[in-house]
C-alpha atoms as a PDB file:
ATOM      1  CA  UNK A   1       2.824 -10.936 -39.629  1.00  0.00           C
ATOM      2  CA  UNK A   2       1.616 -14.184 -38.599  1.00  0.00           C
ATOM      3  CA  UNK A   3       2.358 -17.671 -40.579  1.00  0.00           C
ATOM      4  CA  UNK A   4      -0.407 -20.586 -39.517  1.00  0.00           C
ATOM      5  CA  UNK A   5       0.777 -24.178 -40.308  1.00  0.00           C
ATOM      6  CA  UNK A   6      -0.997 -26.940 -40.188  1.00  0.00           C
ATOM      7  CA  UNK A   7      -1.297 -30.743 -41.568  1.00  0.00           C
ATOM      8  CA  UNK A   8      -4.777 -30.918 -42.741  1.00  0.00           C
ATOM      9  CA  UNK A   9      -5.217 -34.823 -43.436  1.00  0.00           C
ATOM     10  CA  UNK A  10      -7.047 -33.872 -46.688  1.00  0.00           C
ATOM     11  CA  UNK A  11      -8.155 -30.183 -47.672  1.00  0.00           C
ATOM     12  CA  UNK A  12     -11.288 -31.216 -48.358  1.00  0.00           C
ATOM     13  CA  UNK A  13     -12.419 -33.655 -45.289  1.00  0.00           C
ATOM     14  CA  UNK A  14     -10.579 -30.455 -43.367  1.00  0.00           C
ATOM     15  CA  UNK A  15     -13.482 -28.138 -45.064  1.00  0.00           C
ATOM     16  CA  UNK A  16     -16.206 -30.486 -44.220  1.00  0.00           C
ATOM     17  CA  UNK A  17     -15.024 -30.364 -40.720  1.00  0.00           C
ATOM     18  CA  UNK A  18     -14.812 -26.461 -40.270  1.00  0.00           C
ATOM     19  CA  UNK A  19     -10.843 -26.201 -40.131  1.00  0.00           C
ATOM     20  CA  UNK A  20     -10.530 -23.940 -43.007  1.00  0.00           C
ATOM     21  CA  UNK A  21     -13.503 -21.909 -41.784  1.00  0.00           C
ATOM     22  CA  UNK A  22     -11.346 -21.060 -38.908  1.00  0.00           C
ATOM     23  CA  UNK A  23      -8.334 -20.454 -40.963  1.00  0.00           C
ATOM     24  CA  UNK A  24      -9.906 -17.751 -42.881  1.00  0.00           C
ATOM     25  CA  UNK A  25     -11.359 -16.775 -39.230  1.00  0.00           C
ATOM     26  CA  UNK A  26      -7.973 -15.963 -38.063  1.00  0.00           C
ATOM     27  CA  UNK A  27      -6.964 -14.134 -40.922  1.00  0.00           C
ATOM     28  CA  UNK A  28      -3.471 -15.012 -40.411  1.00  0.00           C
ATOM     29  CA  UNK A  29      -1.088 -13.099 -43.277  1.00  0.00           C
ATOM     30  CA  UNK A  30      -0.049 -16.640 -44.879  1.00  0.00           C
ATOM     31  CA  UNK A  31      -1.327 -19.969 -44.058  1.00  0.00           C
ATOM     32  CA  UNK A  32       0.355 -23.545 -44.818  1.00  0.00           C
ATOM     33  CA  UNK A  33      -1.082 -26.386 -45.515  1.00  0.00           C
ATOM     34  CA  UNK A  34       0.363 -29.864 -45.658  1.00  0.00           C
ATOM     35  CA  UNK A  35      -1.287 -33.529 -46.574  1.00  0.00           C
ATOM     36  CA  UNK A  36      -3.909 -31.708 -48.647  1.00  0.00           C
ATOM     37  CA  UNK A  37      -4.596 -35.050 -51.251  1.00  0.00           C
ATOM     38  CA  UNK A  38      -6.051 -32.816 -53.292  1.00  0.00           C
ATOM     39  CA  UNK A  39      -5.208 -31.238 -57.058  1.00  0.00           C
ATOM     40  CA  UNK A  40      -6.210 -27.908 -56.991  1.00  0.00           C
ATOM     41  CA  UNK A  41      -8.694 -28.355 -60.106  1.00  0.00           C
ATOM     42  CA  UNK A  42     -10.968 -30.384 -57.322  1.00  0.00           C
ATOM     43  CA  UNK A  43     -11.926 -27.670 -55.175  1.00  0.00           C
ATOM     44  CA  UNK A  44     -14.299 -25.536 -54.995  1.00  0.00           C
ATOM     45  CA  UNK A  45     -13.527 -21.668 -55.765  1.00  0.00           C
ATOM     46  CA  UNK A  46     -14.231 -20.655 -52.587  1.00  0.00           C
ATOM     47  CA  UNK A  47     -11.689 -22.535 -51.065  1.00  0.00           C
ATOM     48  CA  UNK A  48      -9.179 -21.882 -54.035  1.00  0.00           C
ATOM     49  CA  UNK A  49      -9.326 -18.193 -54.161  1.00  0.00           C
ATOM     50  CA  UNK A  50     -10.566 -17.057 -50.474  1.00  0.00           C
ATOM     51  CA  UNK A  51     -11.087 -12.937 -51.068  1.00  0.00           C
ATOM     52  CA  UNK A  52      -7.787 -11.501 -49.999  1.00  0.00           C
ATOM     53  CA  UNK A  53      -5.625 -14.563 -50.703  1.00  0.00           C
ATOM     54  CA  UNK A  54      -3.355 -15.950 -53.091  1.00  0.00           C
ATOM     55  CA  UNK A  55      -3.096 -19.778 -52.884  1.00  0.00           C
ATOM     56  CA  UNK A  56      -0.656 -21.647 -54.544  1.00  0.00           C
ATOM     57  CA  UNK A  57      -0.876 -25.839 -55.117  1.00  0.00           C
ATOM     58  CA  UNK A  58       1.826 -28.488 -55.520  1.00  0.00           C
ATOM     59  CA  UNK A  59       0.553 -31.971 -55.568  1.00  0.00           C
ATOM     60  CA  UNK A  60       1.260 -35.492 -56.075  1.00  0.00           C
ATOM     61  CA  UNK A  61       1.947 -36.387 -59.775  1.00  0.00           C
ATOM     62  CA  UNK A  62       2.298 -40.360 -58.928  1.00  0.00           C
ATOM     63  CA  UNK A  63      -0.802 -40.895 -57.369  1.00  0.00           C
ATOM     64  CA  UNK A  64      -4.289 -39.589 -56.262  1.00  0.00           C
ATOM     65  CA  UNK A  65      -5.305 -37.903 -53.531  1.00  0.00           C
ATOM     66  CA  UNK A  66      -1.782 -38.470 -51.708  1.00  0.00           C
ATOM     67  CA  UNK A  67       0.427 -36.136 -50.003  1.00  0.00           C
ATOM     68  CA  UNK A  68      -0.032 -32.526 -51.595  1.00  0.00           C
ATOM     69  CA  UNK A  69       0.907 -28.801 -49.922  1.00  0.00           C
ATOM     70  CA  UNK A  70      -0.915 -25.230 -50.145  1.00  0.00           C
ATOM     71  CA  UNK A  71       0.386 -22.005 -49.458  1.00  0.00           C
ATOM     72  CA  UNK A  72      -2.625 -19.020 -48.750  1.00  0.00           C
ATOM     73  CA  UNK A  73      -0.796 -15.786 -49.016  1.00  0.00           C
ATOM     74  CA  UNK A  74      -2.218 -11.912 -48.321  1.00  0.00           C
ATOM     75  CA  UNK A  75       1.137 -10.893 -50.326  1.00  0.00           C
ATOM     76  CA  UNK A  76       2.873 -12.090 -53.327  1.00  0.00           C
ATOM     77  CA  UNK A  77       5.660 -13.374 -53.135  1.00  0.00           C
ATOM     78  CA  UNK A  78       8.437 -12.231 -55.221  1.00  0.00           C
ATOM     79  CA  UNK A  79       9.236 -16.020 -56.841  1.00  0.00           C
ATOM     80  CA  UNK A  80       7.858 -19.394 -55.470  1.00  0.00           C
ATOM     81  CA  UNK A  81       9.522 -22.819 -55.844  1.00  0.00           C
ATOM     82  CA  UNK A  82       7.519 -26.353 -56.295  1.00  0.00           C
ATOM     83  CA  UNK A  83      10.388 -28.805 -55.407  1.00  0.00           C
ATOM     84  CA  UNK A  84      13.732 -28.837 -53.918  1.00  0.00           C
ATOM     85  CA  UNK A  85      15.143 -29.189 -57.778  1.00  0.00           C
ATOM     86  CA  UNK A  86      15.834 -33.442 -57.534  1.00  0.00           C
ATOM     87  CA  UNK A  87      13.292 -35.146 -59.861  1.00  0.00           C
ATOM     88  CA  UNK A  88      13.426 -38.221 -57.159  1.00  0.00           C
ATOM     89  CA  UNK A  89      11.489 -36.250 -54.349  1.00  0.00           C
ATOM     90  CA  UNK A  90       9.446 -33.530 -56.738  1.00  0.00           C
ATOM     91  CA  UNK A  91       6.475 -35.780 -57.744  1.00  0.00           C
ATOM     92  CA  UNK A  92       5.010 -36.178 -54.693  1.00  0.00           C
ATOM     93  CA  UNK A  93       4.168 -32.840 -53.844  1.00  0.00           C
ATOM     94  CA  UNK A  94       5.769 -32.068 -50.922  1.00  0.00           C
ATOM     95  CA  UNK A  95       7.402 -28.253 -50.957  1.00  0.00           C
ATOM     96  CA  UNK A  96       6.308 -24.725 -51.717  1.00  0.00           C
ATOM     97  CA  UNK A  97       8.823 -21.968 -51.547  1.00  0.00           C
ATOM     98  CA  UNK A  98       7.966 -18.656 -51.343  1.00  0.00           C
ATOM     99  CA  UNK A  99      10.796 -15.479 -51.907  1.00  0.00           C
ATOM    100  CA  UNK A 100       9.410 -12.812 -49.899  1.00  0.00           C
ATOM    101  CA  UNK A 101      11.783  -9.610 -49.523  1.00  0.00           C
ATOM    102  CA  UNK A 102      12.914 -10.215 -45.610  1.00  0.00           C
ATOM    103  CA  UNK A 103      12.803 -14.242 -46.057  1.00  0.00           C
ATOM    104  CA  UNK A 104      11.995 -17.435 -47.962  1.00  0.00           C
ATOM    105  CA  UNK A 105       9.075 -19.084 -46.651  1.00  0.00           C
ATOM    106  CA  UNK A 106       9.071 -22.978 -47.186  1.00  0.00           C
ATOM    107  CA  UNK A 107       6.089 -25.154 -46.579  1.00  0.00           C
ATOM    108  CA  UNK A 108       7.208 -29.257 -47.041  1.00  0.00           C
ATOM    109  CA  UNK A 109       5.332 -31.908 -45.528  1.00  0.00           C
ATOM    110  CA  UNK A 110       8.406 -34.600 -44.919  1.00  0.00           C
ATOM    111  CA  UNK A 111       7.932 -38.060 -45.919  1.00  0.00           C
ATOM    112  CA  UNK A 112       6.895 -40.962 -43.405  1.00  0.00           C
ATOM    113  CA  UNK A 113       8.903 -43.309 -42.906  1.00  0.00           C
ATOM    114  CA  UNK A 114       6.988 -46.450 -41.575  1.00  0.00           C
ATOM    115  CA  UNK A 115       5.684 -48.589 -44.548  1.00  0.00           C
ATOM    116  CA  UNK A 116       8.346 -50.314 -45.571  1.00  0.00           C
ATOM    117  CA  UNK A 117      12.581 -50.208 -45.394  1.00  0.00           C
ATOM    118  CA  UNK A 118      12.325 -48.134 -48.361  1.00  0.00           C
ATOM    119  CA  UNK A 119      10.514 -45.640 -47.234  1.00  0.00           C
ATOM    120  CA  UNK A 120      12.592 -44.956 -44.422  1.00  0.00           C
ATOM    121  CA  UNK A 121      15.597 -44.689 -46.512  1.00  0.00           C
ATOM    122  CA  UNK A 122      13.076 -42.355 -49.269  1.00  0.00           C
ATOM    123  CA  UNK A 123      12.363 -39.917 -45.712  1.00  0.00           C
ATOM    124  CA  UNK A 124      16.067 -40.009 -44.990  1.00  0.00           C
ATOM    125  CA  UNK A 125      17.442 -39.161 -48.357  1.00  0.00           C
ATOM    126  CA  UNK A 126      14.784 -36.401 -48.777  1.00  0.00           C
ATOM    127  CA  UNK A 127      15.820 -35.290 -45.259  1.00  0.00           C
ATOM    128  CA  UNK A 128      19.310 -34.589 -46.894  1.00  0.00           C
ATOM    129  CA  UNK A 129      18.336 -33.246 -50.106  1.00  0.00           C
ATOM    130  CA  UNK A 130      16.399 -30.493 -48.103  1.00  0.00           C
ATOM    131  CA  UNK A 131      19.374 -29.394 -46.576  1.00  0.00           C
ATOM    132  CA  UNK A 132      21.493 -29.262 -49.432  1.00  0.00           C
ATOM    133  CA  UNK A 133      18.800 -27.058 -50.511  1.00  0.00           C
ATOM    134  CA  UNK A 134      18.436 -24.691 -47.396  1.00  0.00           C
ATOM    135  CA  UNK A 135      21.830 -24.673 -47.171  1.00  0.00           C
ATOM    136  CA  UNK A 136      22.021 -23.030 -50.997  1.00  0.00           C
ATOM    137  CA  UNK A 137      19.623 -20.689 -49.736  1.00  0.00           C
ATOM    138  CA  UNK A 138      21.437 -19.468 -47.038  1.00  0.00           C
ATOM    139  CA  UNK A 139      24.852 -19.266 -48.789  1.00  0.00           C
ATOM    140  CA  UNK A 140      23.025 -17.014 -50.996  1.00  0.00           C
ATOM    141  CA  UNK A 141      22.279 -14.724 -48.402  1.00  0.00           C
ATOM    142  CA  UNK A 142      18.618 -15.449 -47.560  1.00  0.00           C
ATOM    143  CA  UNK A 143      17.126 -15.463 -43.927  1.00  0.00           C
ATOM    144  CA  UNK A 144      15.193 -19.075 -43.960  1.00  0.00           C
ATOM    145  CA  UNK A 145      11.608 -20.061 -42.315  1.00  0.00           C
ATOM    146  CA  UNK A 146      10.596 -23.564 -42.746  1.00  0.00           C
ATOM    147  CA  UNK A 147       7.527 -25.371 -41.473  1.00  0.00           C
ATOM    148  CA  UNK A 148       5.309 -28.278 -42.092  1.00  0.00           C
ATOM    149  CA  UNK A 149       4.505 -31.880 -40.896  1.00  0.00           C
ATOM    150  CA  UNK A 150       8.256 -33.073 -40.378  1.00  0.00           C
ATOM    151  CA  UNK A 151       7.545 -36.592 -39.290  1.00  0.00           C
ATOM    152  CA  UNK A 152      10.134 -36.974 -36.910  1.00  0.00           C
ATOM    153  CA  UNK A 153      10.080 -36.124 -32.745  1.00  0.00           C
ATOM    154  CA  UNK A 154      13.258 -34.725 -32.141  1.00  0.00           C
ATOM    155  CA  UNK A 155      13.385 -35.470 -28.196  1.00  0.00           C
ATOM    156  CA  UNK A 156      12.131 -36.875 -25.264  1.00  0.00           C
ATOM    157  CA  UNK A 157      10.010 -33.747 -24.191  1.00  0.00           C
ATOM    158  CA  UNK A 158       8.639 -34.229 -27.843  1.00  0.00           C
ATOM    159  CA  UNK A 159       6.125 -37.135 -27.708  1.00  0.00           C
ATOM    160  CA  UNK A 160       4.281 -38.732 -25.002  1.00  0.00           C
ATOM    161  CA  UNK A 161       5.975 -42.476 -24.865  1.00  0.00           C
ATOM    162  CA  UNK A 162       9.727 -41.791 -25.594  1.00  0.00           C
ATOM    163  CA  UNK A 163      10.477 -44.810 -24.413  1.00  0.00           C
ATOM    164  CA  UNK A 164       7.958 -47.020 -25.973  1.00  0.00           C
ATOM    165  CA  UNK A 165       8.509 -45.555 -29.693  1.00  0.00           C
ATOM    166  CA  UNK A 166      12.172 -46.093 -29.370  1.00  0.00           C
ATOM    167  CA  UNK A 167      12.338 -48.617 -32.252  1.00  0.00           C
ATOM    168  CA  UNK A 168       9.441 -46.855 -34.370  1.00  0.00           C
ATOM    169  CA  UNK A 169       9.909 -44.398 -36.965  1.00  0.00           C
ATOM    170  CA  UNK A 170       8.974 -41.077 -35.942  1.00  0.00           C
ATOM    171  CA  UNK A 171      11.667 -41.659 -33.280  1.00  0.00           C
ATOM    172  CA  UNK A 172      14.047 -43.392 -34.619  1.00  0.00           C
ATOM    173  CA  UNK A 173      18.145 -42.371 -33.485  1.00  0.00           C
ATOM    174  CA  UNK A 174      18.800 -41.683 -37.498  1.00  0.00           C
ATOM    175  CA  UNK A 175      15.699 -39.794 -37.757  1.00  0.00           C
ATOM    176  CA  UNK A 176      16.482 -37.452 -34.528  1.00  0.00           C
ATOM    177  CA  UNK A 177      20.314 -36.856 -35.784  1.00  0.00           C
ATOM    178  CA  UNK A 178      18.981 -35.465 -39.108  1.00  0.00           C
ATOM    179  CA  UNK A 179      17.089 -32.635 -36.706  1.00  0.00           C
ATOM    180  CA  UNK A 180      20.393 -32.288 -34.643  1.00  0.00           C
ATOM    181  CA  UNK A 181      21.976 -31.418 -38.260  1.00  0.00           C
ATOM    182  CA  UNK A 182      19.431 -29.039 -38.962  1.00  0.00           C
ATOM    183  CA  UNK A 183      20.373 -26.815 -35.498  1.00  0.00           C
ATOM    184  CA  UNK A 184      24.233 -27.531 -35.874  1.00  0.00           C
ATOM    185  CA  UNK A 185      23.448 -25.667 -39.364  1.00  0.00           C
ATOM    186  CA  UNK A 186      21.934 -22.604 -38.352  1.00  0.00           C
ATOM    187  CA  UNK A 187      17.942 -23.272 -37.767  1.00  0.00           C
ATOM    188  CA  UNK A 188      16.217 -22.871 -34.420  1.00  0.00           C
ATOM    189  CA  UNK A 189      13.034 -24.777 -33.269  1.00  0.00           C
ATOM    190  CA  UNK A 190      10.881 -21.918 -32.579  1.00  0.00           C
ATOM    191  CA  UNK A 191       8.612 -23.402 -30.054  1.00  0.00           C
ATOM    192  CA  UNK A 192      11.554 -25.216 -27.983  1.00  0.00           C
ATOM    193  CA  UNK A 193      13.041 -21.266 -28.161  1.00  0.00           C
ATOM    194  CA  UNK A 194      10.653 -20.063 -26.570  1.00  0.00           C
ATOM    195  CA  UNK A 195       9.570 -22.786 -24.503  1.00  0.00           C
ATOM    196  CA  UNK A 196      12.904 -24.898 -23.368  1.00  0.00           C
ATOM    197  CA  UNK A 197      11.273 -27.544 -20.619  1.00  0.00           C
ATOM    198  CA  UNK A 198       7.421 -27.024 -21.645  1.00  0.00           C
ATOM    199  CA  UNK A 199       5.922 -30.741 -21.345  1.00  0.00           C
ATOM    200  CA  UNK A 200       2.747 -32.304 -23.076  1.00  0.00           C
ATOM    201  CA  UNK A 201       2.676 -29.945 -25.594  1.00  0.00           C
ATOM    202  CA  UNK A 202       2.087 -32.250 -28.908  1.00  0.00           C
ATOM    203  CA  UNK A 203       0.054 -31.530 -32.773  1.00  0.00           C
ATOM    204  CA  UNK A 204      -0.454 -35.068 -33.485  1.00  0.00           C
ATOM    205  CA  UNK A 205      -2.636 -37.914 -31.975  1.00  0.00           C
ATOM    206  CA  UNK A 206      -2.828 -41.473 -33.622  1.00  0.00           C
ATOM    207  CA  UNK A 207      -7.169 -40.892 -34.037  1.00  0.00           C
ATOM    208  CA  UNK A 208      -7.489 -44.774 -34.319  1.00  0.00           C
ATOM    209  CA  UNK A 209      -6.636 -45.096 -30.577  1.00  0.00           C
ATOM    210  CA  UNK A 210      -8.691 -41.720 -29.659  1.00  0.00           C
ATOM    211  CA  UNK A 211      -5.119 -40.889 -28.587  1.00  0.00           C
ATOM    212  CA  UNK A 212      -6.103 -37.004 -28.436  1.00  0.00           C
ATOM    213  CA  UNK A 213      -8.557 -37.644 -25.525  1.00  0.00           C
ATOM    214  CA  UNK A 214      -5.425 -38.487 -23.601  1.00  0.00           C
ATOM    215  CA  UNK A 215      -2.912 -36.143 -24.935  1.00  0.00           C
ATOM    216  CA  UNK A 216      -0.808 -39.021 -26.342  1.00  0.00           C
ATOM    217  CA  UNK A 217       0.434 -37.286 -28.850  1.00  0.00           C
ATOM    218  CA  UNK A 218       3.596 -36.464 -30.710  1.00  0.00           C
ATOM    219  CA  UNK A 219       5.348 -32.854 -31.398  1.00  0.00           C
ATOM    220  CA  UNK A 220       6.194 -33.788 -35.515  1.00  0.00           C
ATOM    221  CA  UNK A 221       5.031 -30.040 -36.453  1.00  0.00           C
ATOM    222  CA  UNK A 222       7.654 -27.481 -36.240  1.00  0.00           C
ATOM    223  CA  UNK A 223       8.558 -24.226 -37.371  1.00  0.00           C
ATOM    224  CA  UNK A 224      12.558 -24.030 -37.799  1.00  0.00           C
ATOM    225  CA  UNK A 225      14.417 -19.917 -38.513  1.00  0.00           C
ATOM    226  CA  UNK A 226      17.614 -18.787 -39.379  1.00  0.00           C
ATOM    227  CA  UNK A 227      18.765 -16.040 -36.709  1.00  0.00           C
ATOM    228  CA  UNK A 228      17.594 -12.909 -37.688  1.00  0.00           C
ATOM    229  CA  UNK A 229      14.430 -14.034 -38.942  1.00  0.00           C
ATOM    230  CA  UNK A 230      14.475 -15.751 -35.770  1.00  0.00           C
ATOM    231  CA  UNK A 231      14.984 -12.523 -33.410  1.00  0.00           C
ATOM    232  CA  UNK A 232      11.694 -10.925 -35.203  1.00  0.00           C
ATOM    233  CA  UNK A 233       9.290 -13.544 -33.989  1.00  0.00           C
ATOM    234  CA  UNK A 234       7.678 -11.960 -31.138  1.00  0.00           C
ATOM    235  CA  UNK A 235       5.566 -15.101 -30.441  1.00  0.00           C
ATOM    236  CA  UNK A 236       4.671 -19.190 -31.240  1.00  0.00           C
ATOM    237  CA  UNK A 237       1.607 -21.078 -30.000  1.00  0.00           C
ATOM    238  CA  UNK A 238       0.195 -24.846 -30.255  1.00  0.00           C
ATOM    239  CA  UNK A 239      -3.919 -24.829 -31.046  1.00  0.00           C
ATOM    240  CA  UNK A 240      -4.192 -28.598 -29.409  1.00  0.00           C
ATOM    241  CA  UNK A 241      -8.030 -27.803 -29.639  1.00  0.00           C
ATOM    242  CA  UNK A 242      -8.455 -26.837 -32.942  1.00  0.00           C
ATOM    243  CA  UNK A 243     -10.213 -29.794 -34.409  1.00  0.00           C
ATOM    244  CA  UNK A 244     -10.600 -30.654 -38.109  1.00  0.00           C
ATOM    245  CA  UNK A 245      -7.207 -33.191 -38.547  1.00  0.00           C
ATOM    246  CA  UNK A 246      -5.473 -35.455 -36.360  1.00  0.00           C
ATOM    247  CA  UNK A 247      -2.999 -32.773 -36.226  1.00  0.00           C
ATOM    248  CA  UNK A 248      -3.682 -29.356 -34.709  1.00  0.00           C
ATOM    249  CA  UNK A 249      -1.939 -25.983 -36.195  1.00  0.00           C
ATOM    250  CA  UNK A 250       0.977 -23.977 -34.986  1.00  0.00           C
ATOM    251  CA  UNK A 251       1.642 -20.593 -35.575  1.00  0.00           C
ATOM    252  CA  UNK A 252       3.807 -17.728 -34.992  1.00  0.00           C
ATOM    253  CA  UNK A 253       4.287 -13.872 -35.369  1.00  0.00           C
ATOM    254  CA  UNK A 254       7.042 -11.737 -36.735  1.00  0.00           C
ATOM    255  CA  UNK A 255       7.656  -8.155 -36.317  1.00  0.00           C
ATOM    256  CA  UNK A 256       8.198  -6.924 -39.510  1.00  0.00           C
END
């Protein structure tokens, strides 16, 4: 089985740009989609219903074409979540879960944190609620997959200018501990597993500084699994030149 994830900086721009033409290219089992911005009443069937998919939609309830995540599946799932269950983070459609019988699947594109004070502290509290969540998950026996945009560099080897983005969210020390709670609770970082000391290997570039050109970039994508999901994934690669975001997707493969 293999799981594609990618931030898509708006479904549709992403279609006009030829990204989802190479999703459905690949033919992965399940693709995830974060940052969509889209409801799924405003697309066209074609990208709704691809033959052999099953997509499901949870978008922003607060605002227009903000924030929004997609889930294109080959099987059903047995039961699939919109929201962690707190009405403070569910209207700005962030998380899709997906029961499948050998895991739960969750697709969440993480709040940013760098608008205001508030935000940060919105990104931070969501960071905790998520856990709580997980957490539930696991205590009720279920092997966990998570993916999506998480908006946060967990170290050094992570991003490009470590130094320089110190003070900046995306970087911050508060920010990284939250990711240091999520592997002191079970969850491995699937790329860092099976690449420990791998440099330059980033799925974000800031576009307005044609920051790709340069591989400035950031490592905010991630795929995190509980341990024996973890020992079925055979496999995890970056696609730094797949174009169609200012993010590039990740993937991996499971031998189920």
């Amino acid at each position: 089985m293999r799981i594609i994830s990618w931030n898509v900086n708006g479904l549709r721009a992403n279609v006009k740009k030829g990204g989802f033409d190479w999703l459905l290219n690949e033919s992965p089992e399940i693709f995830c989609l974060q940052e969509t911005k889209v409801e799924q009443n405003q697309l066209d069937d074609k990208v709704c219903n691809p033959p052999e998919y099953t997509s499901y939609f949870d978008h922003a309830r607060t605002r227009k074409g903000y924030s929004g995540v997609a889930v294109y599946t080959k099987t059903k799932p047995e039961k699939v979540e919109y929201g962690i269950g707190h009405p403070d983070f569910d209207q700005e459609g962030r998380f899709l879960g997906l029961f499948f019988h050998d895991f739960v699947l969750l697709n969440v594109y993480f709040p940013n944190g760098g608008s205001s004070p508030e935000r940060l502290a919105f990104k931070l509290h969501y960071y905790d609620e998520f856990l709580k969540y997980v957490d539930k998950l696991r205590k009720n026996g279920h092997e966990v997959i998570f993916c999506g945009d998480i908006n946060t560099a967990h170290h050094e080897i992570d991003l490009a200018r470590p130094r320089e983005n110190e003070g900046n969210t995306g970087f911050l020390p508060i920010e990284r501990a939250w990711l240091d709670k999520v592997v002191v609770s079970g969850f491995t970082d699937v790329f860092r597993h099976f690449y420990p000391a791998v440099k330059e290997k980033y799925t974000y570039w800031d576009m307005k500084t044609f920051a790709r050109d340069r591989n400035v970039g950031w490592r905010i994508d991630y795929f995190f699994a509980t341990p024996e999901i973890l020992a079925k994934i055979k496999k995890t690669r970056i696609h730094e030149n797949v174009l169609g975001s200012d993010h590039c997707p990740i993937d991996i493969e499971i031998g189920l």
